[in-house]
PDB file of N, CA and C in Angstrom:
ATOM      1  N   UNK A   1       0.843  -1.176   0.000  1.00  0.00           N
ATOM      2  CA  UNK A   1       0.000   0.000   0.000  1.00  0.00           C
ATOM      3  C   UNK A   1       0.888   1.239   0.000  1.00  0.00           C
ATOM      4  N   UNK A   2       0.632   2.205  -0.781  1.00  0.00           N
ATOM      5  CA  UNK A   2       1.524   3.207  -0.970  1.00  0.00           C
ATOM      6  C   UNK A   2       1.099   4.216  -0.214  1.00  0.00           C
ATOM      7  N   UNK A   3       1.991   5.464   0.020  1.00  0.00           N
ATOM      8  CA  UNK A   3       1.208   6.622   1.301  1.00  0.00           C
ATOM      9  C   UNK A   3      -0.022   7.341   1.128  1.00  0.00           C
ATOM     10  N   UNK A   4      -0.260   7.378  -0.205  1.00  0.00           N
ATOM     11  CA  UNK A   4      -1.403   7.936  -1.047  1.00  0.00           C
ATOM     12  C   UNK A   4      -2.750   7.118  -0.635  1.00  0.00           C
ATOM     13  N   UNK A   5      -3.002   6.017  -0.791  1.00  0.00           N
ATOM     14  CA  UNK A   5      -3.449   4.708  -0.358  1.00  0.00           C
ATOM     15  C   UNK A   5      -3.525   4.888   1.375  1.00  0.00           C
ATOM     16  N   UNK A   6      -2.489   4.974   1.988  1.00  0.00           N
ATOM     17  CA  UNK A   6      -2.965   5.068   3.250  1.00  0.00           C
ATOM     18  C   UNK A   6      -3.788   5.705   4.285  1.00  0.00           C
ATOM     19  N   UNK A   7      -2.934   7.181   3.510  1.00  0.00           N
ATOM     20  CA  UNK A   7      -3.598   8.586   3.710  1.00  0.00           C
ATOM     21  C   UNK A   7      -5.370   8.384   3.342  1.00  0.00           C
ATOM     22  N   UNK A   8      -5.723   8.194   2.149  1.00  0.00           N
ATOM     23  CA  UNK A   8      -6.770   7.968   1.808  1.00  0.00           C
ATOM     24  C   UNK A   8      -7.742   7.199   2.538  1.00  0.00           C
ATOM     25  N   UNK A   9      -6.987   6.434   3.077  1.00  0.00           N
ATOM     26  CA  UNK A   9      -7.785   5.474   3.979  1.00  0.00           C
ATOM     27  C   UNK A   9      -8.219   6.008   5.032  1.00  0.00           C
ATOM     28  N   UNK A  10      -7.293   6.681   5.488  1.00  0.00           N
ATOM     29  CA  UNK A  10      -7.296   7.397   6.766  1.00  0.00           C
ATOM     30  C   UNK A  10      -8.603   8.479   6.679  1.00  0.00           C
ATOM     31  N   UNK A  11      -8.435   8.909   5.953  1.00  0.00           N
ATOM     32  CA  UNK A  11      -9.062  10.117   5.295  1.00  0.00           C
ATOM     33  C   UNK A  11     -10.836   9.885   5.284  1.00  0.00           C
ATOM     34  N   UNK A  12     -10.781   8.860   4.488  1.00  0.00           N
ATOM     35  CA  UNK A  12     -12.039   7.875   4.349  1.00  0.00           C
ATOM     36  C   UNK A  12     -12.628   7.113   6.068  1.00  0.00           C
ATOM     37  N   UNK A  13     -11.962   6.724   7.056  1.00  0.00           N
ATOM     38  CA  UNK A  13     -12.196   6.529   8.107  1.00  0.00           C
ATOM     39  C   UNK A  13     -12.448   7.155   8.634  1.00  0.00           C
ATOM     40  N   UNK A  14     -11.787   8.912   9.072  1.00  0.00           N
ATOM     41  CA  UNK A  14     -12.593  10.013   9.773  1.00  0.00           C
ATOM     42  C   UNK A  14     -13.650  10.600   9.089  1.00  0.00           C
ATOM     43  N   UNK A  15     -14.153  10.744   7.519  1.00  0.00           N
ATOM     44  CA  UNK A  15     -15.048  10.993   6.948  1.00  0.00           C
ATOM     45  C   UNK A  15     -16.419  10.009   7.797  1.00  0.00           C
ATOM     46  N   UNK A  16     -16.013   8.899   7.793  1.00  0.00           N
ATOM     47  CA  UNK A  16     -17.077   7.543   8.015  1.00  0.00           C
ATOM     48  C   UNK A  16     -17.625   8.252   9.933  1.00  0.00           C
ATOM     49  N   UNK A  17     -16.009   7.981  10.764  1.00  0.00           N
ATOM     50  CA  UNK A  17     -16.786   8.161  11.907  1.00  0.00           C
ATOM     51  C   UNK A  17     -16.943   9.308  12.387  1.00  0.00           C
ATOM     52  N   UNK A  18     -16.595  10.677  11.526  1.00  0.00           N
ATOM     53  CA  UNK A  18     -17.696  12.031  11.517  1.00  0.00           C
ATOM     54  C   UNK A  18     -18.912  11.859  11.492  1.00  0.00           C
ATOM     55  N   UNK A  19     -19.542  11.002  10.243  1.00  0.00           N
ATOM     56  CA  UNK A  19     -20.855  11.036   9.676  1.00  0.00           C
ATOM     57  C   UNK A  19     -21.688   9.951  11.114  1.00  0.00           C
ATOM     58  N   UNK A  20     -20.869   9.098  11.283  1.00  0.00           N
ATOM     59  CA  UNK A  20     -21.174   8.375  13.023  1.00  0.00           C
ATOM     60  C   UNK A  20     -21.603   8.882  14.116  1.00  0.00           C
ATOM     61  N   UNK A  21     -20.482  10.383  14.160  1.00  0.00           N
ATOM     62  CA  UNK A  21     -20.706  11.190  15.241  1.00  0.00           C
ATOM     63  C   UNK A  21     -22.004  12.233  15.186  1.00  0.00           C
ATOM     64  N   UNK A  22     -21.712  12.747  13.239  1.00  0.00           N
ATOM     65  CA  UNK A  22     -23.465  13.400  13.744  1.00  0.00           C
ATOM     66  C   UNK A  22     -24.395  12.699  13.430  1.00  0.00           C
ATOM     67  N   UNK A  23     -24.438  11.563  13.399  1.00  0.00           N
ATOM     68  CA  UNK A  23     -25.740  10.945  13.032  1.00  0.00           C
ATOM     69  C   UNK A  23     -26.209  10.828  14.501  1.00  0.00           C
ATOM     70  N   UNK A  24     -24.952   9.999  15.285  1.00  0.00           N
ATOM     71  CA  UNK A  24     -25.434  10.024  17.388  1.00  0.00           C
ATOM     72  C   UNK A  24     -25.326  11.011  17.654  1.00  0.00           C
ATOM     73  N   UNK A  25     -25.280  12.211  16.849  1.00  0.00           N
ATOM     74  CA  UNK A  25     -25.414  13.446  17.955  1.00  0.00           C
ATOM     75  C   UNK A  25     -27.130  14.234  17.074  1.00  0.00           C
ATOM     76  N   UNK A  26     -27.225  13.639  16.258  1.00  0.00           N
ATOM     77  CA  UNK A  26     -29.177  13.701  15.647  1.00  0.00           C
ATOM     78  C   UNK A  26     -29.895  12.897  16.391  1.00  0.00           C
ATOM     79  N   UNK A  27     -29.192  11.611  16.821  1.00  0.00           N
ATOM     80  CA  UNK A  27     -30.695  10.721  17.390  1.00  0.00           C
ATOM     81  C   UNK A  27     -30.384  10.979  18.914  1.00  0.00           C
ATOM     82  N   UNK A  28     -29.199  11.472  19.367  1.00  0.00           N
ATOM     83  CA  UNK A  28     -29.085  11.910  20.823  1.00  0.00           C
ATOM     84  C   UNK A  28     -30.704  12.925  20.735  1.00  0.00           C
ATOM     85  N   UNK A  29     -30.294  14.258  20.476  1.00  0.00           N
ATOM     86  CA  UNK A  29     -31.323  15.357  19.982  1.00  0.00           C
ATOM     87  C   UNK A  29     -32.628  14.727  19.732  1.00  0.00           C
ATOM     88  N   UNK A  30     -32.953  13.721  19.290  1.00  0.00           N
ATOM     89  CA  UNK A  30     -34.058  12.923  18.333  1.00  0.00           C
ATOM     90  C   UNK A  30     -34.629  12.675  19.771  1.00  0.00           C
ATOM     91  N   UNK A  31     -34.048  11.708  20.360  1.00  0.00           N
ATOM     92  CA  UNK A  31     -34.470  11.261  21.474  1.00  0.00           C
ATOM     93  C   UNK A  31     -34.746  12.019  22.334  1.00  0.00           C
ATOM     94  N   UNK A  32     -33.694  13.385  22.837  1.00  0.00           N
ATOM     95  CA  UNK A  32     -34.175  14.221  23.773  1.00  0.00           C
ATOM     96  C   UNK A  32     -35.643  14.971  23.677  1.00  0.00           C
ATOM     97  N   UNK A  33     -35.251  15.470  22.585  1.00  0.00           N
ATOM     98  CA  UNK A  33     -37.171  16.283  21.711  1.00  0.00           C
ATOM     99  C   UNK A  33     -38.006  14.969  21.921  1.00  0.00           C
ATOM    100  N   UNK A  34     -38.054  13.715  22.111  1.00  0.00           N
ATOM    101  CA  UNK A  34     -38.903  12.773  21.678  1.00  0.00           C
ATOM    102  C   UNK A  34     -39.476  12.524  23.798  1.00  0.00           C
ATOM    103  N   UNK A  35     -38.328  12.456  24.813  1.00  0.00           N
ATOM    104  CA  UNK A  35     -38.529  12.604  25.480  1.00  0.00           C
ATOM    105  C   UNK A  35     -39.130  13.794  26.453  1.00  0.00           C
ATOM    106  N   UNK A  36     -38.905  14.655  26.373  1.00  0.00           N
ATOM    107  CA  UNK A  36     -39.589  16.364  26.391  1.00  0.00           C
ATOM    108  C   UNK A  36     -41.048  16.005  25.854  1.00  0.00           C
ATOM    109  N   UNK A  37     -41.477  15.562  24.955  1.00  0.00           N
ATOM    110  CA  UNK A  37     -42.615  15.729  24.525  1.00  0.00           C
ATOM    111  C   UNK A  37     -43.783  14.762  25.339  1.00  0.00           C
ATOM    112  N   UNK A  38     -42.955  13.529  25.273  1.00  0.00           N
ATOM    113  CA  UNK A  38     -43.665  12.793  26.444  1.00  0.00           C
ATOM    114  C   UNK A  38     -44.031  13.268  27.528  1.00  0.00           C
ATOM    115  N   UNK A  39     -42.299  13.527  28.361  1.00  0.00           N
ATOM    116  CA  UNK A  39     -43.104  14.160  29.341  1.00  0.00           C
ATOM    117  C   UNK A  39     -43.913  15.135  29.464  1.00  0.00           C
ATOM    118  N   UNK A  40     -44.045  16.209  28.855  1.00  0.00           N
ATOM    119  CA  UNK A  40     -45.028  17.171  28.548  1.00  0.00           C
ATOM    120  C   UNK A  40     -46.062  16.481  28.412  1.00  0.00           C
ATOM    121  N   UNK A  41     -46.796  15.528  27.902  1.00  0.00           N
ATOM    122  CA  UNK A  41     -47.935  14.804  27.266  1.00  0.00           C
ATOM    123  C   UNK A  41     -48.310  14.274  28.896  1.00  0.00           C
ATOM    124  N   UNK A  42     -47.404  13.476  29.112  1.00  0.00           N
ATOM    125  CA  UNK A  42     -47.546  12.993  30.687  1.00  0.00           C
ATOM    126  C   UNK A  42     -48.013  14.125  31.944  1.00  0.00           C
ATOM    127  N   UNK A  43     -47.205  15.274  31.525  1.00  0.00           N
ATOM    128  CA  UNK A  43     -47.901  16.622  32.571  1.00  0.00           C
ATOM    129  C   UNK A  43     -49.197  17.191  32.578  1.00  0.00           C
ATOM    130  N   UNK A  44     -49.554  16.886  30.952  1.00  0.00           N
ATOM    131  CA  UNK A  44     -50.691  17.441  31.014  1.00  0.00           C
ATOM    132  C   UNK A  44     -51.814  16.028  31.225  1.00  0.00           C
ATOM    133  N   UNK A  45     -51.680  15.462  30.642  1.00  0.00           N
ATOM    134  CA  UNK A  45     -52.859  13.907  30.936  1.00  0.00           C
ATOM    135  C   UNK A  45     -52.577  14.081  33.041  1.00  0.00           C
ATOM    136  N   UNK A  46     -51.828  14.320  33.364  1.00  0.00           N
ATOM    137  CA  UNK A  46     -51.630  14.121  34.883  1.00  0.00           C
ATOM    138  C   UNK A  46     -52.786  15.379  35.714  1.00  0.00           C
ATOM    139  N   UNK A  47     -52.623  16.624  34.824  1.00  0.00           N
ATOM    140  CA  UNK A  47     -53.003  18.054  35.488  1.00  0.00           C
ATOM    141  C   UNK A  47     -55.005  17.601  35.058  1.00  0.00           C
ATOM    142  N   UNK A  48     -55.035  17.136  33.674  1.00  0.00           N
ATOM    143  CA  UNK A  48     -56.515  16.589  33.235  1.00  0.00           C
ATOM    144  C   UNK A  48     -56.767  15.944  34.246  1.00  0.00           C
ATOM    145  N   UNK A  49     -56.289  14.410  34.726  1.00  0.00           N
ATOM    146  CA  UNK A  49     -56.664  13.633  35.508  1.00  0.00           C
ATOM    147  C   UNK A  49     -57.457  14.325  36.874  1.00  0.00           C
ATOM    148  N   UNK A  50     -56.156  15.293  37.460  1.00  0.00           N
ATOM    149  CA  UNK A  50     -56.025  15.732  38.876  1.00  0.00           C
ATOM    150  C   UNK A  50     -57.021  16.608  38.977  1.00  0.00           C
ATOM    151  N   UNK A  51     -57.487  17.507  37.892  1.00  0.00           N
ATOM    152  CA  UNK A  51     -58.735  18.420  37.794  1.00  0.00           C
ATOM    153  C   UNK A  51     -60.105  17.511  38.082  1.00  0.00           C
ATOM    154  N   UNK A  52     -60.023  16.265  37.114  1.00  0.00           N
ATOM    155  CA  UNK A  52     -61.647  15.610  37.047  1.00  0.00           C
ATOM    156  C   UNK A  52     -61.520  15.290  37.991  1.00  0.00           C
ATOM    157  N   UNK A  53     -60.317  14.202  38.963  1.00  0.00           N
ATOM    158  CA  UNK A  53     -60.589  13.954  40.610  1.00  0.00           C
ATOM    159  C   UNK A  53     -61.229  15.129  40.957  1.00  0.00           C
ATOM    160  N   UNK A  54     -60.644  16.576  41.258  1.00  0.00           N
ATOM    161  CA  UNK A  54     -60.921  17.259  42.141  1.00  0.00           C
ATOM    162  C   UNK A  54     -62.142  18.041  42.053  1.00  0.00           C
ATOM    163  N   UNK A  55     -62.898  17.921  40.737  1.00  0.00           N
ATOM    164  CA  UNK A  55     -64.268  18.620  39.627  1.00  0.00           C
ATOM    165  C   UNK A  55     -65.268  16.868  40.637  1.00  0.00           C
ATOM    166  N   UNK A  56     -64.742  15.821  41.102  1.00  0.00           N
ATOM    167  CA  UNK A  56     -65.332  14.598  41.134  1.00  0.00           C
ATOM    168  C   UNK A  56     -65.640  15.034  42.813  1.00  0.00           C
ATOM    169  N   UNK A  57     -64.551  15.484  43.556  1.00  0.00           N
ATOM    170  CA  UNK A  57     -64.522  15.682  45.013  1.00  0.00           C
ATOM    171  C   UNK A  57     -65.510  17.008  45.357  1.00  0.00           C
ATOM    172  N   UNK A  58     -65.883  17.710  44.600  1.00  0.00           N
ATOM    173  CA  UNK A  58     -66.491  18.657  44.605  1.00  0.00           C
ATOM    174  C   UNK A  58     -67.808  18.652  44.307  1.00  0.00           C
ATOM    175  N   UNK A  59     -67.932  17.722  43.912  1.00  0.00           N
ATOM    176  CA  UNK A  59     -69.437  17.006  43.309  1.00  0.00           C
ATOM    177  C   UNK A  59     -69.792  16.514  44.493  1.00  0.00           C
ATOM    178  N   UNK A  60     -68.965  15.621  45.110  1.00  0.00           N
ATOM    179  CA  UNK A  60     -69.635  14.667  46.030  1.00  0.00           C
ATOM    180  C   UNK A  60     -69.814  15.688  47.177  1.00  0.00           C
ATOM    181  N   UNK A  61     -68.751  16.513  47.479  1.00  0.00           N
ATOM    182  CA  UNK A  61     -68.713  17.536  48.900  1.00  0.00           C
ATOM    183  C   UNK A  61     -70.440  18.194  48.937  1.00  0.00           C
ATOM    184  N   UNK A  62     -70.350  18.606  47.189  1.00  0.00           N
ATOM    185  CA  UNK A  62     -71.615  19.321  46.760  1.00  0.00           C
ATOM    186  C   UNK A  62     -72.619  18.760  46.893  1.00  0.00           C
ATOM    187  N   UNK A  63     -72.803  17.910  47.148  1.00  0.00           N
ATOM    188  CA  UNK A  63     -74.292  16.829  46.868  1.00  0.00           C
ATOM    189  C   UNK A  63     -74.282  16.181  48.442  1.00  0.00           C
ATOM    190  N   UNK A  64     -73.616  15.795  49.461  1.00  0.00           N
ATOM    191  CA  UNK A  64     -73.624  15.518  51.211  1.00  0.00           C
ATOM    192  C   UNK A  64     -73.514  17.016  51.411  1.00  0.00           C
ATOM    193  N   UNK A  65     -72.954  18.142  51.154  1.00  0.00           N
ATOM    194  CA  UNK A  65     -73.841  19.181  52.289  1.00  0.00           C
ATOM    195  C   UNK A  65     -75.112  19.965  51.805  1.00  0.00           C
ATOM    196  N   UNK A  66     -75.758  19.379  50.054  1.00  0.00           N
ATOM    197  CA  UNK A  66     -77.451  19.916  50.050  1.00  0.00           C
ATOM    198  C   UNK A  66     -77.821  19.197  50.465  1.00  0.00           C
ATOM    199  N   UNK A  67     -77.243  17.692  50.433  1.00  0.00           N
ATOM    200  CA  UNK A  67     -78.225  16.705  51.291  1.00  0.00           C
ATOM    201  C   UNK A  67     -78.411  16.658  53.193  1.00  0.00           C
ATOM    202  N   UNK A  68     -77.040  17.505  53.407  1.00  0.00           N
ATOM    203  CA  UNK A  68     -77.056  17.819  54.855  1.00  0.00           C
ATOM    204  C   UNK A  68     -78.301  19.324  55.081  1.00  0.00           C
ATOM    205  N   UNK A  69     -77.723  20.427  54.345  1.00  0.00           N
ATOM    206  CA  UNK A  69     -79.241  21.249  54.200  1.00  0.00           C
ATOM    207  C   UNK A  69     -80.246  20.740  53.914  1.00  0.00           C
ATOM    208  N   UNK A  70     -80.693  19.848  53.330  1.00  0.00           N
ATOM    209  CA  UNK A  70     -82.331  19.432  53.119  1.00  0.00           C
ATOM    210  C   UNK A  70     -82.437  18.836  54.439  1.00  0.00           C
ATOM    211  N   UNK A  71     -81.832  17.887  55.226  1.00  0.00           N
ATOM    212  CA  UNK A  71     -81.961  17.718  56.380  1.00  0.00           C
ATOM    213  C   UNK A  71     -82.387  18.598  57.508  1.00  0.00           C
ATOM    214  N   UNK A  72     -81.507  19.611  57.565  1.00  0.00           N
ATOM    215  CA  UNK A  72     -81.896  20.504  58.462  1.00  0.00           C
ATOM    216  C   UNK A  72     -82.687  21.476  58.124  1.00  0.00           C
ATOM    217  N   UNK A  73     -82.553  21.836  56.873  1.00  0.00           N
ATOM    218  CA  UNK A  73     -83.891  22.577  56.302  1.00  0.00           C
ATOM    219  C   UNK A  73     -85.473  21.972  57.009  1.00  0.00           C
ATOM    220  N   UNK A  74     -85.362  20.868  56.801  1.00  0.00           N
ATOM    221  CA  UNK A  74     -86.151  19.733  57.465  1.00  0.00           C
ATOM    222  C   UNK A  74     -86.852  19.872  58.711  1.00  0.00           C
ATOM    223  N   UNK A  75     -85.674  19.645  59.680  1.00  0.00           N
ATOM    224  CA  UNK A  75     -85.744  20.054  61.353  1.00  0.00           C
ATOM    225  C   UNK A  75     -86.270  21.295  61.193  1.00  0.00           C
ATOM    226  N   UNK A  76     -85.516  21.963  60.696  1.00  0.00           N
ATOM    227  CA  UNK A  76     -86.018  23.541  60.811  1.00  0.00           C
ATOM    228  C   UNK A  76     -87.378  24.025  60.918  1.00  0.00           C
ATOM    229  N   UNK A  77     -87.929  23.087  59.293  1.00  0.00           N
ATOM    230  CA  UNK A  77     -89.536  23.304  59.539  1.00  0.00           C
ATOM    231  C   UNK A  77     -90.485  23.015  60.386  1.00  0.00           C
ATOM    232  N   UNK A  78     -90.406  21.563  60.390  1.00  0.00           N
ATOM    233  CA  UNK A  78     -90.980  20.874  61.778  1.00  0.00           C
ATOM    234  C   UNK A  78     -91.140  21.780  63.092  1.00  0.00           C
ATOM    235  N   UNK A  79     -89.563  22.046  63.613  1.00  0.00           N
ATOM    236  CA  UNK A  79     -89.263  22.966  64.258  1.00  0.00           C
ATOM    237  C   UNK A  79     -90.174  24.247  64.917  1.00  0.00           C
ATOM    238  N   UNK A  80     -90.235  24.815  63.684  1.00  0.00           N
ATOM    239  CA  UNK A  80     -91.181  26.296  63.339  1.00  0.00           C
ATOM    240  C   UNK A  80     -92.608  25.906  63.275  1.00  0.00           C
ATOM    241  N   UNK A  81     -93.000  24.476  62.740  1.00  0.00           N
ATOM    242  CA  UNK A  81     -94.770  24.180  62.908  1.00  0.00           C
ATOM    243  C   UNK A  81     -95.298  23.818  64.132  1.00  0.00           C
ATOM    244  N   UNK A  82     -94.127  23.207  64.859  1.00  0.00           N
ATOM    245  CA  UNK A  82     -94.539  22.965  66.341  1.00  0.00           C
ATOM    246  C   UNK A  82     -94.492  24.250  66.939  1.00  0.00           C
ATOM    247  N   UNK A  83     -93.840  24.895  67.187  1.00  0.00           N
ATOM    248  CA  UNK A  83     -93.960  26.693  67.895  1.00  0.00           C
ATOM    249  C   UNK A  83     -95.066  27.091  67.399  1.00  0.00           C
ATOM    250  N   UNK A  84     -95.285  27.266  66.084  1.00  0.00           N
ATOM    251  CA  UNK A  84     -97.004  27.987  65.741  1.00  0.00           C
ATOM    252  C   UNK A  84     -97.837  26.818  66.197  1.00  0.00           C
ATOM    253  N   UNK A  85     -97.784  26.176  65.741  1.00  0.00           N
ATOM    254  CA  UNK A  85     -98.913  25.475  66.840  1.00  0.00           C
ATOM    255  C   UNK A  85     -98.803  25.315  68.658  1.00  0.00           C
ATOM    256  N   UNK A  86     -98.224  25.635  69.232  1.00  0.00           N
ATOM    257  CA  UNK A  86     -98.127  25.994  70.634  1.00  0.00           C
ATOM    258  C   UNK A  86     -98.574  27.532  70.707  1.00  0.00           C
ATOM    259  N   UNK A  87     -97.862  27.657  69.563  1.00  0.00           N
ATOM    260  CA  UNK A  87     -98.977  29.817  69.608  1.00  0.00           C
ATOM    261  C   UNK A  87    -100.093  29.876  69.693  1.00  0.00           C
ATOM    262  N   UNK A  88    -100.660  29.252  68.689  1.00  0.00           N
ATOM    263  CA  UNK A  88    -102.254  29.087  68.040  1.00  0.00           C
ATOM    264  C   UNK A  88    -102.640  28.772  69.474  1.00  0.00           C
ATOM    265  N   UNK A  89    -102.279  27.643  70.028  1.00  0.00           N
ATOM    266  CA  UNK A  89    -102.683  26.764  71.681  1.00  0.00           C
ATOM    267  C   UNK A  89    -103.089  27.478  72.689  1.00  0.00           C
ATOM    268  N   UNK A  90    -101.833  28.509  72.819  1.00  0.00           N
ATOM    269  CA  UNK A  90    -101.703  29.497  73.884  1.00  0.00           C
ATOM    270  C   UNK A  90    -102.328  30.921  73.075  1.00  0.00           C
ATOM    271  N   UNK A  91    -102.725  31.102  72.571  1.00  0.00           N
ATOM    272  CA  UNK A  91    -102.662  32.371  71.942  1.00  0.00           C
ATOM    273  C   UNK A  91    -104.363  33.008  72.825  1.00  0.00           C
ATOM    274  N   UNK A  92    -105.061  31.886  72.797  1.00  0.00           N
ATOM    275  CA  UNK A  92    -106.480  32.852  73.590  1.00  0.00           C
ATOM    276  C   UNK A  92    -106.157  32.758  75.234  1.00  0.00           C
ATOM    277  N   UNK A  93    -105.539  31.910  75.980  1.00  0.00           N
ATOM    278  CA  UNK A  93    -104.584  32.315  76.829  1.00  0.00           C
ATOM    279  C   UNK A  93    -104.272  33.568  77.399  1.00  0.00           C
ATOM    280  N   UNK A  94    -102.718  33.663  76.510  1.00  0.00           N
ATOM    281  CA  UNK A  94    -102.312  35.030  76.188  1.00  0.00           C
ATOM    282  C   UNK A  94    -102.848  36.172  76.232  1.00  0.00           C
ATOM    283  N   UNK A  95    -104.094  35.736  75.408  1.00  0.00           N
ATOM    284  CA  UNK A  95    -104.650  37.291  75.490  1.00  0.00           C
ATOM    285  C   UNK A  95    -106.159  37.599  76.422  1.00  0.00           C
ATOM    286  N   UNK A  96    -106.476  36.008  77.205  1.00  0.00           N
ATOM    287  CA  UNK A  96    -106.959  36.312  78.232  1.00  0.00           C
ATOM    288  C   UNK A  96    -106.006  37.072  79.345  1.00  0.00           C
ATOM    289  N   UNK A  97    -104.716  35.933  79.719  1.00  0.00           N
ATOM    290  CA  UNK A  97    -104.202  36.877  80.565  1.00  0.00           C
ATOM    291  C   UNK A  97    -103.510  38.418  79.969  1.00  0.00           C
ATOM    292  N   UNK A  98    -103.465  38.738  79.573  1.00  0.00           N
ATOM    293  CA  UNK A  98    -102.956  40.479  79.507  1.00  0.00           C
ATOM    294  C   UNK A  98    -104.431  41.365  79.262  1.00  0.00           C
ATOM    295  N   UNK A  99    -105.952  40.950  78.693  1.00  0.00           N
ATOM    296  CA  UNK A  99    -106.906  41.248  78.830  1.00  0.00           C
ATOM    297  C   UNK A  99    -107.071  41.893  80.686  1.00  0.00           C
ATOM    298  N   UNK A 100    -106.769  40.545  81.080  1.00  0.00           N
ATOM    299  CA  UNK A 100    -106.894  40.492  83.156  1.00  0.00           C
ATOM    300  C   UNK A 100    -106.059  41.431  83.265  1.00  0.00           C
ATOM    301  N   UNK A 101    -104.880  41.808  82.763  1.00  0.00           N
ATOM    302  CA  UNK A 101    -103.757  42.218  83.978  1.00  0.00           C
ATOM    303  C   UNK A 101    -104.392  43.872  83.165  1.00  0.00           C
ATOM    304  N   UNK A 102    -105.224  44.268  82.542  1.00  0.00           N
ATOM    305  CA  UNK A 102    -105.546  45.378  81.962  1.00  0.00           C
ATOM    306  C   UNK A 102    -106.672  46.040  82.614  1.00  0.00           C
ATOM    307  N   UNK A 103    -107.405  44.876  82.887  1.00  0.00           N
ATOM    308  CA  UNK A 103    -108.733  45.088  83.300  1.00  0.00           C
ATOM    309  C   UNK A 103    -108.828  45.305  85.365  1.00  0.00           C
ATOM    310  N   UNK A 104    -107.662  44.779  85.293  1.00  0.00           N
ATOM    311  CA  UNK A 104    -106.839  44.944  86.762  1.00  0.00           C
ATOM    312  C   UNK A 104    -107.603  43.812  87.774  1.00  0.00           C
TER     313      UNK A 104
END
């Protein structure tokens, strides 16, 4: 092999593992952009998820305390029909005695 020949070879070998080096330094890059995107994809499917849980926890919170107000809404009334009816009860009572305490 003559120096011409060698050289050439040589020549031809760093040509080869240049084109080596940027090809792994494209799919390095390839891969990084390819990973970035995932995870991005993964952040947001995660932030979707964590919203409908918390749109789901808010539902239920929402629906046990109208169902706790209809309850006591409930009592409440009852509550208030028994007093008017103890009014109504007492009410000619009432206005016998303060009639008396008028009439002396």
């Amino acid at each position: 092999m003559s120096r011409e020949d060698v050289l050439r070879s040589i020549k031809e070998a760093e040509n080869k593992a240049s084109a080596k080096l940027d090809k792994a330094r494209s799919d390095a890059t390839e891969i990084a952009n390819k990973a970035r995107a995932e995870a991005a994809e993964l952040v947001a499917t995660g932030r979707t998820d964590a919203d409908a849980e918390a749109r789901a926890m808010l539902d239920d919170a929402r629906d046990s305390a109208d169902k706790e107000a209809k309850s006591v809404r409930k009592e409440g009334d009852a509550a208030l029909k028994a007093i008017h009816k103890r009014g109504e009860k007492n009410r000619s009572d009432a206005v016998s005695s303060v009639l008396d305490t008028f009439r002396g």
